[in-house]
N, C-alpha and C. Protein backbone atom coordinates (compact mmCIF):
# COMPACT_ATOMS: atom_id res chain seq x y z
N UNK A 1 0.84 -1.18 0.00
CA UNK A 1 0.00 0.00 0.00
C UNK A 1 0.89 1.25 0.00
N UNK A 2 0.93 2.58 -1.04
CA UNK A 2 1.23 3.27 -0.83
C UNK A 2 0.95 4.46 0.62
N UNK A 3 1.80 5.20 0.80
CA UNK A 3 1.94 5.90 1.61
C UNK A 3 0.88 7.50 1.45
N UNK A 4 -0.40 7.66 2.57
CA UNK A 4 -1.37 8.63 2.06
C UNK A 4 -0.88 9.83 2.62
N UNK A 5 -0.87 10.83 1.88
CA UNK A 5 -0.70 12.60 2.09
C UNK A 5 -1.74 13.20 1.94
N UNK A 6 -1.80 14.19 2.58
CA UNK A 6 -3.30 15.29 2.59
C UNK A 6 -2.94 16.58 1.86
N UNK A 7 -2.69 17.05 1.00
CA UNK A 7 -2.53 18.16 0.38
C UNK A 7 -2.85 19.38 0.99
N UNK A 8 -2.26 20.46 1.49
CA UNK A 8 -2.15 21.15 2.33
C UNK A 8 -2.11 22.75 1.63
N UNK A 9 -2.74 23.44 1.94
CA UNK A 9 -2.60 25.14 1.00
C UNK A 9 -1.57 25.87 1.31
N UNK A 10 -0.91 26.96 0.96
CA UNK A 10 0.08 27.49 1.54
C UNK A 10 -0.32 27.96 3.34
N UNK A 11 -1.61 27.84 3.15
CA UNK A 11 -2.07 28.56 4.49
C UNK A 11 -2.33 27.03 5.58
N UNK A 12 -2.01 25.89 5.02
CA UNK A 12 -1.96 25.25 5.95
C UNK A 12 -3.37 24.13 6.69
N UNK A 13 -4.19 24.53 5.58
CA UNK A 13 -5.41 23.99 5.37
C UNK A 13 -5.80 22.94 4.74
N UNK A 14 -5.98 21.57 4.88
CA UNK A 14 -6.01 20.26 4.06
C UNK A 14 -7.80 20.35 3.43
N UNK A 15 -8.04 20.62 1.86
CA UNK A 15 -9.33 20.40 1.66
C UNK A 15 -9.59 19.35 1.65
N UNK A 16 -9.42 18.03 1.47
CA UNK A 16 -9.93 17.15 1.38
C UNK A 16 -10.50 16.98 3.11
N UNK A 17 -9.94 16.98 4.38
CA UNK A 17 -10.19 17.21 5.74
C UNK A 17 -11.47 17.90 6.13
N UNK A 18 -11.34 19.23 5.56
CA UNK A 18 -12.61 19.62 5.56
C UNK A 18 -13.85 19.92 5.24
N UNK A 19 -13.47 19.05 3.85
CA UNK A 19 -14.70 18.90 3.02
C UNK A 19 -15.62 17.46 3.66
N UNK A 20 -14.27 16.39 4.48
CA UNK A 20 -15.24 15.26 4.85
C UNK A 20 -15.85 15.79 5.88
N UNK A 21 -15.02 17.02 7.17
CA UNK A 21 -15.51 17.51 8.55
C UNK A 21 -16.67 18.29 8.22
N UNK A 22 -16.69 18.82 6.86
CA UNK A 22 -18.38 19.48 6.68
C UNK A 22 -19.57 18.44 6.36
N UNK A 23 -19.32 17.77 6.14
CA UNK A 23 -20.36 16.20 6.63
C UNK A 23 -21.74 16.36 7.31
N UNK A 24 -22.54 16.18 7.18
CA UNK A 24 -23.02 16.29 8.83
C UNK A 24 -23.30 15.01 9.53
N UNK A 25 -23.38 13.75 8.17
CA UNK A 25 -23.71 12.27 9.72
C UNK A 25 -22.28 12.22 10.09
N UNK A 26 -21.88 12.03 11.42
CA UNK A 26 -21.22 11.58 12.05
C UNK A 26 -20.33 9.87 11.20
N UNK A 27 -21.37 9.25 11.11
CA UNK A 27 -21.13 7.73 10.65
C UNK A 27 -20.68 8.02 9.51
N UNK A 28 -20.93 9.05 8.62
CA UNK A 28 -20.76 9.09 6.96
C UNK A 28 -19.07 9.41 7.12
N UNK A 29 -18.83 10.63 7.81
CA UNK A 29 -17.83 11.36 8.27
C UNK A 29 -16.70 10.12 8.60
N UNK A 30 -16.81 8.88 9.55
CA UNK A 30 -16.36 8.14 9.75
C UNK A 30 -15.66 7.18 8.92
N UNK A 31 -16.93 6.79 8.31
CA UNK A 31 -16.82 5.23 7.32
C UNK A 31 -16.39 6.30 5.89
N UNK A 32 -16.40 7.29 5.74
CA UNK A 32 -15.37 8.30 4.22
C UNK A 32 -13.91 8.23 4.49
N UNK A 33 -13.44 8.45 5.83
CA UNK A 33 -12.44 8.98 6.63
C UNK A 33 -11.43 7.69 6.07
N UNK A 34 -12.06 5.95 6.96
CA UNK A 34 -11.65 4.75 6.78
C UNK A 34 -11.11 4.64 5.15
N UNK A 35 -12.48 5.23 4.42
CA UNK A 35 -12.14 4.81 2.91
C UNK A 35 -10.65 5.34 2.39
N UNK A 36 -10.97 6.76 2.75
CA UNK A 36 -10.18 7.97 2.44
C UNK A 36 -8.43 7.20 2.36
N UNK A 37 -8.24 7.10 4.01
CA UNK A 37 -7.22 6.51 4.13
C UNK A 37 -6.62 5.02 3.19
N UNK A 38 -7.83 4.72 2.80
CA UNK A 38 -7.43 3.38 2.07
C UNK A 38 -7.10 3.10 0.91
N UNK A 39 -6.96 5.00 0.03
CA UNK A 39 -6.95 4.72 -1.28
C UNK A 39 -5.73 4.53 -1.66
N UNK A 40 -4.95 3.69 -0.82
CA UNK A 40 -3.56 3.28 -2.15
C UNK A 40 -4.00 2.11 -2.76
N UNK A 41 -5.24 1.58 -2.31
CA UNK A 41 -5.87 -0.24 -2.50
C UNK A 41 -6.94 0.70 -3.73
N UNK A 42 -7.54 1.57 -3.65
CA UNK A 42 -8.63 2.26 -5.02
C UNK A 42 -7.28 2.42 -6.17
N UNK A 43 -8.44 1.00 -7.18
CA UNK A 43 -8.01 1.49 -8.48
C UNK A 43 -8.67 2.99 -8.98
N UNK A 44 -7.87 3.42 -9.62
CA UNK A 44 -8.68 4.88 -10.62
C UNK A 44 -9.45 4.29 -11.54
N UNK A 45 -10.36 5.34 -11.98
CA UNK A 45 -11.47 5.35 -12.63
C UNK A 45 -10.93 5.33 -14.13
N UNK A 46 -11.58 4.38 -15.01
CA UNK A 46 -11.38 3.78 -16.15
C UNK A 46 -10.62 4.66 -17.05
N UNK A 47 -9.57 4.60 -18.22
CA UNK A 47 -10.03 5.89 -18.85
C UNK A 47 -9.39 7.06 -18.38
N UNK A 48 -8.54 6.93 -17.41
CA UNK A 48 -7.97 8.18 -16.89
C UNK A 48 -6.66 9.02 -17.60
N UNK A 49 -6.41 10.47 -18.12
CA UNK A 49 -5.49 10.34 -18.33
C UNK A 49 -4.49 11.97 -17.65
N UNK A 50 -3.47 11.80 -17.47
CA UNK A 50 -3.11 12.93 -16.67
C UNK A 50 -2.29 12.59 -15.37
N UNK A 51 -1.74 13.75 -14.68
CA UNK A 51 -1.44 13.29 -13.35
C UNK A 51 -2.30 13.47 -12.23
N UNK A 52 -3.38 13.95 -12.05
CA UNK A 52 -4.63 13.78 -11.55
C UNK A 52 -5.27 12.40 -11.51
N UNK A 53 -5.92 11.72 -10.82
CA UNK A 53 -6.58 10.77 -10.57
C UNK A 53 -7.76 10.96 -10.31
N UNK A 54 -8.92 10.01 -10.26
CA UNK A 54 -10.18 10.18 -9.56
C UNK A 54 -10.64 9.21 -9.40
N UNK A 55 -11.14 8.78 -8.14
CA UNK A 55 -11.60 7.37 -7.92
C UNK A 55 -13.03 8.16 -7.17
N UNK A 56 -14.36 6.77 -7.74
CA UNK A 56 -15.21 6.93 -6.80
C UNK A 56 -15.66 6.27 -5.91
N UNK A 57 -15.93 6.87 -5.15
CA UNK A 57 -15.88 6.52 -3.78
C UNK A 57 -17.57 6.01 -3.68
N UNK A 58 -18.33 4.63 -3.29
CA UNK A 58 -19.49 4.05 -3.58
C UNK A 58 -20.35 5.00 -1.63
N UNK A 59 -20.28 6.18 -1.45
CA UNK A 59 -21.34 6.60 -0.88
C UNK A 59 -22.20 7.62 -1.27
N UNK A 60 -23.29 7.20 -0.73
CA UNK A 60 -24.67 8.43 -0.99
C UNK A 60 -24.65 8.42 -2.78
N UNK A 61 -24.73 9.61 -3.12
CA UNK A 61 -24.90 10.09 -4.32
C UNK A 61 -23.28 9.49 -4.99
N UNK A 62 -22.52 9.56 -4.67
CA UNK A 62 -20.99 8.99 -5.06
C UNK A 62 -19.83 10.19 -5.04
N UNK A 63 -18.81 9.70 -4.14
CA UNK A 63 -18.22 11.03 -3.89
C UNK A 63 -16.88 10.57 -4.40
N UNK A 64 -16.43 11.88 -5.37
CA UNK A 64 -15.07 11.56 -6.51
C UNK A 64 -14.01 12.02 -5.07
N UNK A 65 -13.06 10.98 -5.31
CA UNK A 65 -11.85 11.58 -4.26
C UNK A 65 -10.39 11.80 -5.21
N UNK A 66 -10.19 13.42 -5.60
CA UNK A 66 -9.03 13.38 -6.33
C UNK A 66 -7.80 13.22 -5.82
N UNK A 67 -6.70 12.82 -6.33
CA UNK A 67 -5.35 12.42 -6.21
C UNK A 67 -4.75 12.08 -7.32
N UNK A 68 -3.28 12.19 -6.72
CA UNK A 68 -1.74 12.23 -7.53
C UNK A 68 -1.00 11.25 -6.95
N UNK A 69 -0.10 10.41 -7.59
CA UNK A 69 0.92 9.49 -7.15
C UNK A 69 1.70 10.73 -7.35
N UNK A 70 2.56 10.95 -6.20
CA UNK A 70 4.12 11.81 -5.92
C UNK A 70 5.11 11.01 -5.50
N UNK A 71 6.20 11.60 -5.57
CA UNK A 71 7.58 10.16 -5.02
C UNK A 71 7.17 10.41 -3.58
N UNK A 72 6.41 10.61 -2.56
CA UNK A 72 6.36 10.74 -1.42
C UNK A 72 4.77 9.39 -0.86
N UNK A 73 4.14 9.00 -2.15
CA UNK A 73 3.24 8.31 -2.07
C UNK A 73 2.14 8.82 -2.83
N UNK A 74 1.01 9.09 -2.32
CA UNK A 74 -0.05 9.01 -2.83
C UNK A 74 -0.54 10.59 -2.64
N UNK A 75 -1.03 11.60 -2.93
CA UNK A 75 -1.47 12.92 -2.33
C UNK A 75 -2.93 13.27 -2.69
N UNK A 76 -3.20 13.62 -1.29
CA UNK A 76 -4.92 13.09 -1.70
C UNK A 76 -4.50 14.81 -1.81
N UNK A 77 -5.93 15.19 -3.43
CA UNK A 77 -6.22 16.56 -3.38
C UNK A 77 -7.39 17.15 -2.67
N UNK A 78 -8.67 16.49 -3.39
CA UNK A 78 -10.07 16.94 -3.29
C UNK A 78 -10.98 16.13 -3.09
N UNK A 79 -12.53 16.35 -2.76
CA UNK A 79 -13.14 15.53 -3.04
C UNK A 79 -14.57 16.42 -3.59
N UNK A 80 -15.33 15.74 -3.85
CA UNK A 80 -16.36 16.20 -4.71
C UNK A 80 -17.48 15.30 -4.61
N UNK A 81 -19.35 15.70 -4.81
CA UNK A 81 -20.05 15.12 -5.22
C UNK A 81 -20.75 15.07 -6.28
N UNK A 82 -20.73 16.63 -7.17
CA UNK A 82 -22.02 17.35 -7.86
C UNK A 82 -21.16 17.19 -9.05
N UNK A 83 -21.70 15.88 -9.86
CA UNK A 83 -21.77 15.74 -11.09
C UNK A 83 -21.38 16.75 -11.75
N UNK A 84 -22.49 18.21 -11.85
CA UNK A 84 -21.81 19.66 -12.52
C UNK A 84 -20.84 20.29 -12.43
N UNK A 85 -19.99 19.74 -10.89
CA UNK A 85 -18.44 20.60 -10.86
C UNK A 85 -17.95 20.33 -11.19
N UNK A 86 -17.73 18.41 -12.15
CA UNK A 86 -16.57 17.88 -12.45
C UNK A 86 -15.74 18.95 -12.98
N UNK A 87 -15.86 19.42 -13.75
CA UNK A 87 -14.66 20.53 -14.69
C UNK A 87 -13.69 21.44 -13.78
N UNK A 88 -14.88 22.08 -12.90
CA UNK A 88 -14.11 22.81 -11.66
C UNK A 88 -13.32 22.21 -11.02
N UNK A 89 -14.04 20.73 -10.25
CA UNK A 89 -13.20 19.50 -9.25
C UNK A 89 -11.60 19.84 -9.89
N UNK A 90 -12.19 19.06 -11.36
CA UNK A 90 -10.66 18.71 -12.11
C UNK A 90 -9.26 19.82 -11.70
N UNK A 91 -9.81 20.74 -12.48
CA UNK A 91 -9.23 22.46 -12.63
C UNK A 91 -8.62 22.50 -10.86
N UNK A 92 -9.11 22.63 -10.00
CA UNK A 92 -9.18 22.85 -8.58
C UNK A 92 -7.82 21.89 -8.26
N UNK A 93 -8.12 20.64 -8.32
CA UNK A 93 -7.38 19.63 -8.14
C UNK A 93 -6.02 19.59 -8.79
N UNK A 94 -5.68 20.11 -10.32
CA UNK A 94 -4.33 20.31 -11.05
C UNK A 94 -4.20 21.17 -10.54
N UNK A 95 -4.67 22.68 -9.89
CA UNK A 95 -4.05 23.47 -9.49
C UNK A 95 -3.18 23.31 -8.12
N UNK A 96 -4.06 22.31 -7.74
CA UNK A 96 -3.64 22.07 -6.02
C UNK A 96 -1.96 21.14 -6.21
N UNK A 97 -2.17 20.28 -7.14
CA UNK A 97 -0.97 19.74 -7.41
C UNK A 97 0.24 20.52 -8.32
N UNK A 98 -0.13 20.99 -8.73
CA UNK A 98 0.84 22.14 -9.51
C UNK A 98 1.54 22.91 -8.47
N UNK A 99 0.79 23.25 -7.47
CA UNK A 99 0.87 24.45 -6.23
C UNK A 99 1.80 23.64 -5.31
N UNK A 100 1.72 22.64 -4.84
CA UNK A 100 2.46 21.34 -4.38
C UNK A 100 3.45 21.02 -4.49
N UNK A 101 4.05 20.77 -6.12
CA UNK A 101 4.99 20.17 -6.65
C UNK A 101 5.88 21.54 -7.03
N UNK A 102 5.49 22.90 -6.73
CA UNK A 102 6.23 24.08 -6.66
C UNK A 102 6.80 23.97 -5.69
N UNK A 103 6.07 23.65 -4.43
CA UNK A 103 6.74 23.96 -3.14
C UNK A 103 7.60 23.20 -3.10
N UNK A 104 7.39 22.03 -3.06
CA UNK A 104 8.49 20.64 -2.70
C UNK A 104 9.15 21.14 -3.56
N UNK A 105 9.65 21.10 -5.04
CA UNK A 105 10.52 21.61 -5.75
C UNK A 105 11.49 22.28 -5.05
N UNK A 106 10.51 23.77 -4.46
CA UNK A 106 11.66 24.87 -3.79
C UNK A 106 12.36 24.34 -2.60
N UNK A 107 11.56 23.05 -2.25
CA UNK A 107 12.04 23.07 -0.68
C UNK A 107 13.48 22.06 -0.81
N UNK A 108 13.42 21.51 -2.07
CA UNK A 108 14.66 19.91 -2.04
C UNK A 108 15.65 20.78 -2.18
């Protein structure tokens, strides 16, 4: 199993964290959290091409969880439910890894 990262803003803020903590069941919040952590075992979604990933995740309505393989493991970006944002999700998500792979860059 690869090794999971939370993608973090310059300000220090993980979205994927608080997009599951805006939740409101408790149990959903939980059993996402379990998944979350488990995606070095999620194949990606068919068809993929890019350094972006998207796997879906089988709750409620179906929630896309984006990510990047980095030499550090796995980096979770985003997550998403509304069919209509895919484009945004996407966009959101290369930016977050672009923004990422600047920093580490500057930091080696």
């Amino acid at each position: 199993m690869n090794r999971v990262l939370r993608y973090q803003t310059p300000e220090g803020l993980e979205p994927v964290t608080l997009w599951i903590e805006g939740l409101p069941d408790p149990g959903t919040r939980k059993a996402l959290k379990r998944r979350v952590e488990a995606v070095g075992l999620i194949a990606p979604s068919p068809g993929q091409a890019g350094p972006v990933r998207e796997a879906v995740l089988d709750f409620g309505p179906g929630v896309r969880l984006y990510y990047a393989p980095v030499a550090e493991g796995l980096l979770l970006l985003l997550c998403g439910t509304d069919p209509r944002a895919l484009p945004m999700e996407r966009d959101t998500a290369s930016r977050f890894l672009e923004e990422y792979l600047s920093r580490t860059a500057l930091a080696a």
